[in-house]
Every structure is written in C-alpha cells, then in structure tokens.
PDB file of N, CA and C in Angstrom:
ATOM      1  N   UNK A   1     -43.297  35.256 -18.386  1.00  0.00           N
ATOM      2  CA  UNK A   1     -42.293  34.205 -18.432  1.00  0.00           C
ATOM      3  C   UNK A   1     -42.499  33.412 -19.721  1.00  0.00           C
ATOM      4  N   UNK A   2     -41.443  33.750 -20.521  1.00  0.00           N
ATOM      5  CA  UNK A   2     -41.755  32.397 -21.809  1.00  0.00           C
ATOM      6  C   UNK A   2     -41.720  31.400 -21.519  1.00  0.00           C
ATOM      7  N   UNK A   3     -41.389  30.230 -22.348  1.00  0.00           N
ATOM      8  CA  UNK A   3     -41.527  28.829 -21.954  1.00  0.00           C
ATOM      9  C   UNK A   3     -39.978  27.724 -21.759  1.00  0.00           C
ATOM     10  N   UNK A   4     -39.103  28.682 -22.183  1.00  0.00           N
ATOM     11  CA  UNK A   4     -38.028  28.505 -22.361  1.00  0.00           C
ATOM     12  C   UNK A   4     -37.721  28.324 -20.577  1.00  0.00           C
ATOM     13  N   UNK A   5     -38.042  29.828 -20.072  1.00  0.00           N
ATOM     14  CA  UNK A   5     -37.960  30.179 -18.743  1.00  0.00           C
ATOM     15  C   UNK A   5     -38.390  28.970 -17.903  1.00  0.00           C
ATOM     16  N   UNK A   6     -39.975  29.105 -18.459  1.00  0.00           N
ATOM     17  CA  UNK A   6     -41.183  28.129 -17.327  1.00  0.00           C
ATOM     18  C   UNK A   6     -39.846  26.584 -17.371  1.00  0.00           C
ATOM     19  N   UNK A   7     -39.302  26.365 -19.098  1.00  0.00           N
ATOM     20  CA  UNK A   7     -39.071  24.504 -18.853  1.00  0.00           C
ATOM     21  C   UNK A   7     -37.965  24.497 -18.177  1.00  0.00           C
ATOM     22  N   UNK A   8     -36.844  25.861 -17.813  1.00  0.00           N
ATOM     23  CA  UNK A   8     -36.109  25.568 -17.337  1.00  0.00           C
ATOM     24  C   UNK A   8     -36.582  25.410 -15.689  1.00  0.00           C
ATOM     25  N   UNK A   9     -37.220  26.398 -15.557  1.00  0.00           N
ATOM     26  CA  UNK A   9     -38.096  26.631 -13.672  1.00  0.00           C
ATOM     27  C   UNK A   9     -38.298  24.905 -13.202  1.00  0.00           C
ATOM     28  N   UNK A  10     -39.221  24.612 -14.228  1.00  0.00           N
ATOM     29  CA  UNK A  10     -39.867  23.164 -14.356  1.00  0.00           C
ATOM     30  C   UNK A  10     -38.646  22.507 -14.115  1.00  0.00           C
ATOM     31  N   UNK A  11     -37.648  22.514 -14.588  1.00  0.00           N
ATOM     32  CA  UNK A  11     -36.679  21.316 -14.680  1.00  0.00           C
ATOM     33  C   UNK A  11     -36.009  21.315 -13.440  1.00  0.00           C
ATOM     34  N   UNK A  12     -35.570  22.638 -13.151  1.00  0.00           N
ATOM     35  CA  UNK A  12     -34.982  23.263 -11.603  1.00  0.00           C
ATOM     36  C   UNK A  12     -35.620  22.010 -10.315  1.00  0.00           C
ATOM     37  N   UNK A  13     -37.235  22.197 -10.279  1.00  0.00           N
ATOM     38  CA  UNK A  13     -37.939  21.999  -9.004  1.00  0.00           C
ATOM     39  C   UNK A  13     -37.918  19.974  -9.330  1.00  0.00           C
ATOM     40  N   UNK A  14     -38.145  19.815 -10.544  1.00  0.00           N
ATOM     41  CA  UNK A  14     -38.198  18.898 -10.353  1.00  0.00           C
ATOM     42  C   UNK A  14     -36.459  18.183 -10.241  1.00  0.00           C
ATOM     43  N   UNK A  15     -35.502  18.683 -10.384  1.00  0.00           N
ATOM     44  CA  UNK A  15     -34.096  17.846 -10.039  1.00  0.00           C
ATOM     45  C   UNK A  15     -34.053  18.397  -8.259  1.00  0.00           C
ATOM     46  N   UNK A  16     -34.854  19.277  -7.918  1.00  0.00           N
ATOM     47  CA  UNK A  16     -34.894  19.341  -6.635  1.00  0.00           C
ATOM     48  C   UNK A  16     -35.432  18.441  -5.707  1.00  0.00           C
ATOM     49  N   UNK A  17     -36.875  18.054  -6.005  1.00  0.00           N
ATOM     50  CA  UNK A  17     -37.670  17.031  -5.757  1.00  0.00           C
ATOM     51  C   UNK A  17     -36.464  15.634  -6.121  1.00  0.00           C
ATOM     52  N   UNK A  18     -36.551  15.686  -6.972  1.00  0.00           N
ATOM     53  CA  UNK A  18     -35.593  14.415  -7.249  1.00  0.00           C
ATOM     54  C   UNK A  18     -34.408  13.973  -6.254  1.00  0.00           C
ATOM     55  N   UNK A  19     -33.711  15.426  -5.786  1.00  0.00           N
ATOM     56  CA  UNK A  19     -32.396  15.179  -4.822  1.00  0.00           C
ATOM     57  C   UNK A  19     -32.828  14.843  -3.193  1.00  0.00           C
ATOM     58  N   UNK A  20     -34.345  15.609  -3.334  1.00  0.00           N
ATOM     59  CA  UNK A  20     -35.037  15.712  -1.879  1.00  0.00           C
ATOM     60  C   UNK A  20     -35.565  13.846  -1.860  1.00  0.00           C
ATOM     61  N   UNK A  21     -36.184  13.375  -3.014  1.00  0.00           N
ATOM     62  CA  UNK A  21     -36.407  11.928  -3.055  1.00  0.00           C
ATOM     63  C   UNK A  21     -35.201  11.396  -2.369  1.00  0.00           C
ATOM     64  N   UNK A  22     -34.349  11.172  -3.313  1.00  0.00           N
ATOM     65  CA  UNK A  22     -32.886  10.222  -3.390  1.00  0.00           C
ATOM     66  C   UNK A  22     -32.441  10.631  -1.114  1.00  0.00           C
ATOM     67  N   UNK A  23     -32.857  11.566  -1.054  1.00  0.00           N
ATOM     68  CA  UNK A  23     -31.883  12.094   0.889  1.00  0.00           C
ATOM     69  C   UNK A  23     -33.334  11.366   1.173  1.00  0.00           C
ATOM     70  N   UNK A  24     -33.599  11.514   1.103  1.00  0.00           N
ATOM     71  CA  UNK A  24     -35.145  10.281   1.766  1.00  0.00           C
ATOM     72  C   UNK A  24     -34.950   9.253   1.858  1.00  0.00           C
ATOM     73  N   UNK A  25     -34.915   8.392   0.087  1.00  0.00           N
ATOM     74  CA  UNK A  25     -34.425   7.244   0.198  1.00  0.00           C
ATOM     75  C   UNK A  25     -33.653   6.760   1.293  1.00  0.00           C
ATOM     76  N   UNK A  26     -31.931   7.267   0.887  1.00  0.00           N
ATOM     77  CA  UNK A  26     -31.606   6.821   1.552  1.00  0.00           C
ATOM     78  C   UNK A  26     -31.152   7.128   2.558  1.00  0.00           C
ATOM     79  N   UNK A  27     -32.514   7.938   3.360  1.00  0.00           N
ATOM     80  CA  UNK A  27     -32.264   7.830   5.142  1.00  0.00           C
ATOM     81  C   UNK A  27     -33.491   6.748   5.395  1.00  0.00           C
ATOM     82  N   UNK A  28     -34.320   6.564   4.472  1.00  0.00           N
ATOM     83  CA  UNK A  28     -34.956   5.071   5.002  1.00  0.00           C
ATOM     84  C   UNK A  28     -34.029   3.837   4.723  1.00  0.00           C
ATOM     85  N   UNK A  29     -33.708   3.787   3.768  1.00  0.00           N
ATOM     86  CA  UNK A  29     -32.321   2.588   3.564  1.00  0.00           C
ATOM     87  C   UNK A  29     -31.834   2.662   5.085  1.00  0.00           C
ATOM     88  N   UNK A  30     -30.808   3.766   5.510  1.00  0.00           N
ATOM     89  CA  UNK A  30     -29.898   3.573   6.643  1.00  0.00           C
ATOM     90  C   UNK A  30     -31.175   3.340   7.725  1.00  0.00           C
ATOM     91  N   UNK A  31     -32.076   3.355   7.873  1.00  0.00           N
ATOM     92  CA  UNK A  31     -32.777   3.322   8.957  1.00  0.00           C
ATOM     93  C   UNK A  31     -33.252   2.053   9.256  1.00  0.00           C
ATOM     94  N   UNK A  32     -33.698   1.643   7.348  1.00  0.00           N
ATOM     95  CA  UNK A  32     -33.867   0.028   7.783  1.00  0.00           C
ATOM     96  C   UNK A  32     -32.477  -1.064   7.836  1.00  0.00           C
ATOM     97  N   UNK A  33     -31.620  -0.667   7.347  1.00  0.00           N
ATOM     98  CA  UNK A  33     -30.688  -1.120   7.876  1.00  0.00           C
ATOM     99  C   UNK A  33     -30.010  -1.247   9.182  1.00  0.00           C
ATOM    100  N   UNK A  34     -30.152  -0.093   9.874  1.00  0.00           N
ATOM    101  CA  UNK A  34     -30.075  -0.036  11.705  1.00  0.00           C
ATOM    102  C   UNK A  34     -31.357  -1.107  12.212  1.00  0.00           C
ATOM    103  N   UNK A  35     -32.157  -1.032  11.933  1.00  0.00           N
ATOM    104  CA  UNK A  35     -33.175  -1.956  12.266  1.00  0.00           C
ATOM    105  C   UNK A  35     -33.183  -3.311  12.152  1.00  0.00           C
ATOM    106  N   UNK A  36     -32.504  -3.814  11.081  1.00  0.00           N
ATOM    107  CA  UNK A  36     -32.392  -4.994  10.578  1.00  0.00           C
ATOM    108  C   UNK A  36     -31.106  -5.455  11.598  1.00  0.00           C
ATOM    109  N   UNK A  37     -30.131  -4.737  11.720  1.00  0.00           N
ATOM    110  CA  UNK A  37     -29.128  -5.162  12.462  1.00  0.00           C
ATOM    111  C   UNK A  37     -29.555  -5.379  14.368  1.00  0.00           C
ATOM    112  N   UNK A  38     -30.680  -4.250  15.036  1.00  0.00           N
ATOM    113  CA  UNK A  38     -31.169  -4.614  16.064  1.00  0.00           C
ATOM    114  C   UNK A  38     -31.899  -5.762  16.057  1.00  0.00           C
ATOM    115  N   UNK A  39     -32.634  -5.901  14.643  1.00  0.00           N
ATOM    116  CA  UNK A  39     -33.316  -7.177  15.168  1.00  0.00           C
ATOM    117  C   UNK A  39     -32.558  -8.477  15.236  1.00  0.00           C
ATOM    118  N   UNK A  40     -31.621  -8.314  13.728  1.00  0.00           N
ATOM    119  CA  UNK A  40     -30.386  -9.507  14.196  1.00  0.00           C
ATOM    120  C   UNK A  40     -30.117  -9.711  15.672  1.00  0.00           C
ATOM    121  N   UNK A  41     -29.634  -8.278  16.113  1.00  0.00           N
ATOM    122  CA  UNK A  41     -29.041  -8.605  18.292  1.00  0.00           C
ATOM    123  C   UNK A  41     -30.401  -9.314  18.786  1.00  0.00           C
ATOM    124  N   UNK A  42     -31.491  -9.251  18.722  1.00  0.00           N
ATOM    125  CA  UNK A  42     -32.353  -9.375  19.356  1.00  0.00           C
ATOM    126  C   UNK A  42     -32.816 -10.675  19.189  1.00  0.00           C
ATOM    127  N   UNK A  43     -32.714 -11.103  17.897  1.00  0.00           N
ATOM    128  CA  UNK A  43     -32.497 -12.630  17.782  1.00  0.00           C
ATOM    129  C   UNK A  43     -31.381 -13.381  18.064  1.00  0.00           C
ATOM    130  N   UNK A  44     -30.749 -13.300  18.225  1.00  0.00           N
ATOM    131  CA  UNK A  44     -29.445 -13.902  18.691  1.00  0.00           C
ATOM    132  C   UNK A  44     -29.114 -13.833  20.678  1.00  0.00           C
ATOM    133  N   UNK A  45     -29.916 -12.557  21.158  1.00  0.00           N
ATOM    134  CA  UNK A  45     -30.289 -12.469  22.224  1.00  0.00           C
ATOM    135  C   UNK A  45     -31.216 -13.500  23.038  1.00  0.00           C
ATOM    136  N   UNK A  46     -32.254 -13.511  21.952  1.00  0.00           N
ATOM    137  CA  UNK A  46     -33.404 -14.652  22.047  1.00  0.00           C
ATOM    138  C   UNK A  46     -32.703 -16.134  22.100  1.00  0.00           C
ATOM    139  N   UNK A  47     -32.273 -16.630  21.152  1.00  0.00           N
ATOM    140  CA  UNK A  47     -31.433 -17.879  21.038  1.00  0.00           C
ATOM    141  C   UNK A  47     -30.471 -18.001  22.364  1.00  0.00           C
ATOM    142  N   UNK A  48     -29.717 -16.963  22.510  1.00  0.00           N
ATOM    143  CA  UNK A  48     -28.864 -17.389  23.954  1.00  0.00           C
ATOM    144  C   UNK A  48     -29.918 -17.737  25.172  1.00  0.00           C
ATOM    145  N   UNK A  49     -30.808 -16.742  25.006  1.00  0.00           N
ATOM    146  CA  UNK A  49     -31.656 -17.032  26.470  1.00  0.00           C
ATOM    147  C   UNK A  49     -32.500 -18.533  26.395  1.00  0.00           C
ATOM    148  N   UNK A  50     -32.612 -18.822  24.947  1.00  0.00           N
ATOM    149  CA  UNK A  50     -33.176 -20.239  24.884  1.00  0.00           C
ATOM    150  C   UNK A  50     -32.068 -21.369  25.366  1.00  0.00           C
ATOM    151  N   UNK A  51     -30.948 -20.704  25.187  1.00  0.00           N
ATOM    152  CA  UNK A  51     -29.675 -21.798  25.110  1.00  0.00           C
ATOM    153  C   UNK A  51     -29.612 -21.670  26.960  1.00  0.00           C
ATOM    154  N   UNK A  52     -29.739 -20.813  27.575  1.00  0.00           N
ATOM    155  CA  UNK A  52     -29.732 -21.191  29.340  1.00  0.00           C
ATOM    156  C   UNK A  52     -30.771 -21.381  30.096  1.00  0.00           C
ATOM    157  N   UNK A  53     -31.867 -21.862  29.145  1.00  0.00           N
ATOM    158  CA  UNK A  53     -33.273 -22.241  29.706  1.00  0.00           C
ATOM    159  C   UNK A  53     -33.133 -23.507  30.103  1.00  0.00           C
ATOM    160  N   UNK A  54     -32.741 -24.350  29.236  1.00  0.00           N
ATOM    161  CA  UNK A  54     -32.516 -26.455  30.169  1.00  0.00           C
ATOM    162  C   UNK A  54     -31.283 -26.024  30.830  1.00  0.00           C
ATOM    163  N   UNK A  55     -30.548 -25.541  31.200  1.00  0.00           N
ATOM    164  CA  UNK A  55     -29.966 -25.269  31.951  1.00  0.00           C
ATOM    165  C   UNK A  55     -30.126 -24.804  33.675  1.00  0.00           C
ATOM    166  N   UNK A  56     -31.196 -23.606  33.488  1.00  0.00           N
ATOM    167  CA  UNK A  56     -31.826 -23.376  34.531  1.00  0.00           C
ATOM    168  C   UNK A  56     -32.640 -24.470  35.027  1.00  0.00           C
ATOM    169  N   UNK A  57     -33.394 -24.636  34.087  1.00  0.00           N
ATOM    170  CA  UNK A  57     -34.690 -25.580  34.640  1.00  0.00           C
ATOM    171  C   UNK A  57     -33.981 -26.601  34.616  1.00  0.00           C
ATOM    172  N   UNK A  58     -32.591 -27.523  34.428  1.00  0.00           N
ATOM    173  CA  UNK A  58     -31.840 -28.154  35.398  1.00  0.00           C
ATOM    174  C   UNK A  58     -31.538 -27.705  36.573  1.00  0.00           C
ATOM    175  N   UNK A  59     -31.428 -26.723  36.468  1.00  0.00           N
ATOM    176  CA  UNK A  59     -31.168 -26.196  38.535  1.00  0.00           C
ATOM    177  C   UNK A  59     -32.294 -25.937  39.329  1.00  0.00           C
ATOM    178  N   UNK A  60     -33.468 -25.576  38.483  1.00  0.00           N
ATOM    179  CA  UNK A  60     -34.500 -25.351  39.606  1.00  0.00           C
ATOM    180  C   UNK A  60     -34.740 -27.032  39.822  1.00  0.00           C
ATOM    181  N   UNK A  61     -34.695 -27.489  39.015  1.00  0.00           N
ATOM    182  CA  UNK A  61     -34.957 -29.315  39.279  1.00  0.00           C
ATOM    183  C   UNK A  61     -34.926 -30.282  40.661  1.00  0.00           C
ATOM    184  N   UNK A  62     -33.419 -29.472  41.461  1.00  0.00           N
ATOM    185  CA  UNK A  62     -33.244 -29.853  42.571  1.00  0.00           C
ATOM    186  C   UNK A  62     -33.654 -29.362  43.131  1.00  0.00           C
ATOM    187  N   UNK A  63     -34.123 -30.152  44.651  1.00  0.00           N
ATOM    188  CA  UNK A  63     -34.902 -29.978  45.521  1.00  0.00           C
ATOM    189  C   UNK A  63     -33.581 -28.536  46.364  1.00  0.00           C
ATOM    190  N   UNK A  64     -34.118 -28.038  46.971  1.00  0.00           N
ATOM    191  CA  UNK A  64     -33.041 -26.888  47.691  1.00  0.00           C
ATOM    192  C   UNK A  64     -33.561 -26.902  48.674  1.00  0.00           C
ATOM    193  N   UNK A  65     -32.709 -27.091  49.725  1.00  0.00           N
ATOM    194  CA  UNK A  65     -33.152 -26.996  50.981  1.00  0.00           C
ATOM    195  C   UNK A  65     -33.039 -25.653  51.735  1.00  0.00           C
ATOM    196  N   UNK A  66     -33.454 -25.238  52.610  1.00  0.00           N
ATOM    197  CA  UNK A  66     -33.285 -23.723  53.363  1.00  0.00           C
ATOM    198  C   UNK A  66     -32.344 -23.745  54.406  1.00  0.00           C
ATOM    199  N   UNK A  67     -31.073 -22.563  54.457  1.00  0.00           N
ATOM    200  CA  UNK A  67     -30.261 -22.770  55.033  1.00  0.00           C
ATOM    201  C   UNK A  67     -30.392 -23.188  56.578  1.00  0.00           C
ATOM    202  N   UNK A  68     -31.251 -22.561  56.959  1.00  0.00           N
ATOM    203  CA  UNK A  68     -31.723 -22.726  58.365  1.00  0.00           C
ATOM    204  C   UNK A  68     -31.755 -24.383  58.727  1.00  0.00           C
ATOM    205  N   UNK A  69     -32.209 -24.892  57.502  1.00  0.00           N
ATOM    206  CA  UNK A  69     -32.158 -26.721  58.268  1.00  0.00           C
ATOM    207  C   UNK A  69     -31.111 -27.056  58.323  1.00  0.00           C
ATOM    208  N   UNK A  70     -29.787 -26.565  57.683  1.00  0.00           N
ATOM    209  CA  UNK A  70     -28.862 -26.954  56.637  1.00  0.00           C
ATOM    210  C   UNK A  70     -27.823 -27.022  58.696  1.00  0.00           C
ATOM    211  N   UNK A  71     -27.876 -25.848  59.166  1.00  0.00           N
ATOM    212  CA  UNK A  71     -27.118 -25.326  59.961  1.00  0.00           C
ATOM    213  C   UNK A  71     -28.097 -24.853  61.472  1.00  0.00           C
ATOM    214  N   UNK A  72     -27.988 -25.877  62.335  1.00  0.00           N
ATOM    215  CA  UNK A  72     -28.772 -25.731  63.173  1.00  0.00           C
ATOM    216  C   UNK A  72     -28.491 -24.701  64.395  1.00  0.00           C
ATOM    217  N   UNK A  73     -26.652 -24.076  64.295  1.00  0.00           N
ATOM    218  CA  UNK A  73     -27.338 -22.576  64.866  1.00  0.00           C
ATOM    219  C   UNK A  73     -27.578 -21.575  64.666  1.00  0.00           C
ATOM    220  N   UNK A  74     -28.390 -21.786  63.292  1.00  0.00           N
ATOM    221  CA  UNK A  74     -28.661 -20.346  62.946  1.00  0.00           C
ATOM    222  C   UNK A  74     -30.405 -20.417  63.644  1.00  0.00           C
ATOM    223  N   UNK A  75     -30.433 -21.569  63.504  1.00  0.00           N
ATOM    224  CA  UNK A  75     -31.734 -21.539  64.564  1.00  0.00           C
ATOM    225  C   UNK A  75     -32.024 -20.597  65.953  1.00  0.00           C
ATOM    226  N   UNK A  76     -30.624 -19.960  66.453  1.00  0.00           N
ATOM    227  CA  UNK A  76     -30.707 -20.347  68.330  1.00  0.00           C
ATOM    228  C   UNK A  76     -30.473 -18.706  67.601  1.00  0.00           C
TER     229      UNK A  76
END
C-alpha cells in the first residue's frame, strides 16, 4: 500500500470515527435533554405537593370525630 492509499484509508476511518462521534453526541444531547425536561415535571410535581401540604395539615388540624358517636344507631 503506498501512502497515497494508507492517507486516503487514514482519512476514510477517521471521518468515520468522526460521524460515529457527532451520532453519539447527539444521542447524549437528546438524552440529556429528555432528562432535563423529567426533572423539570418532577420539580414542578414537588412544588404542587408542597402547595397541598398547609392545606392538608389544615384538615388533619380538626379534631374528627368517629361516625359511630356521630349517629347513635349505628351503635345497636
């Protein structure tokens, strides 16, 4: 193989490598991008559940009575 051959071979593998880089790239790009967007839901998930926490713990607040006192024939 002359060298003419070898720089073209050489040039071949490496624009191969190069195209095999770049489909890598960017399937980590799209991947961290899917990720970034779950964690967005997941924070925003978080925040709502913070947003019906004084809410709840306004309702557990009251005393609740058990129906049974409430309605005395469910006693009999």
């Amino acid at each position: 193989m002359n060298n003419n051959e070898l720089l073209v071979q050489t040039a071949r593998e490496l624009a191969a490598r190069l195209s095999n880089t770049e489909i890598d790239r960017a399937s980590f790009r799209a991947q961290a991008i899917g990720l970034q967007n779950e964690n967005d839901q997941l924070k925003k998930q978080i925040e709502e559940l913070k947003a019906k926490l004084p809410k709840e713990d306004e309702d557990t607040s009251k005393p609740k009575t058990d129906e049974t006192e409430q309605d005395p024939q469910a006693n009999k």
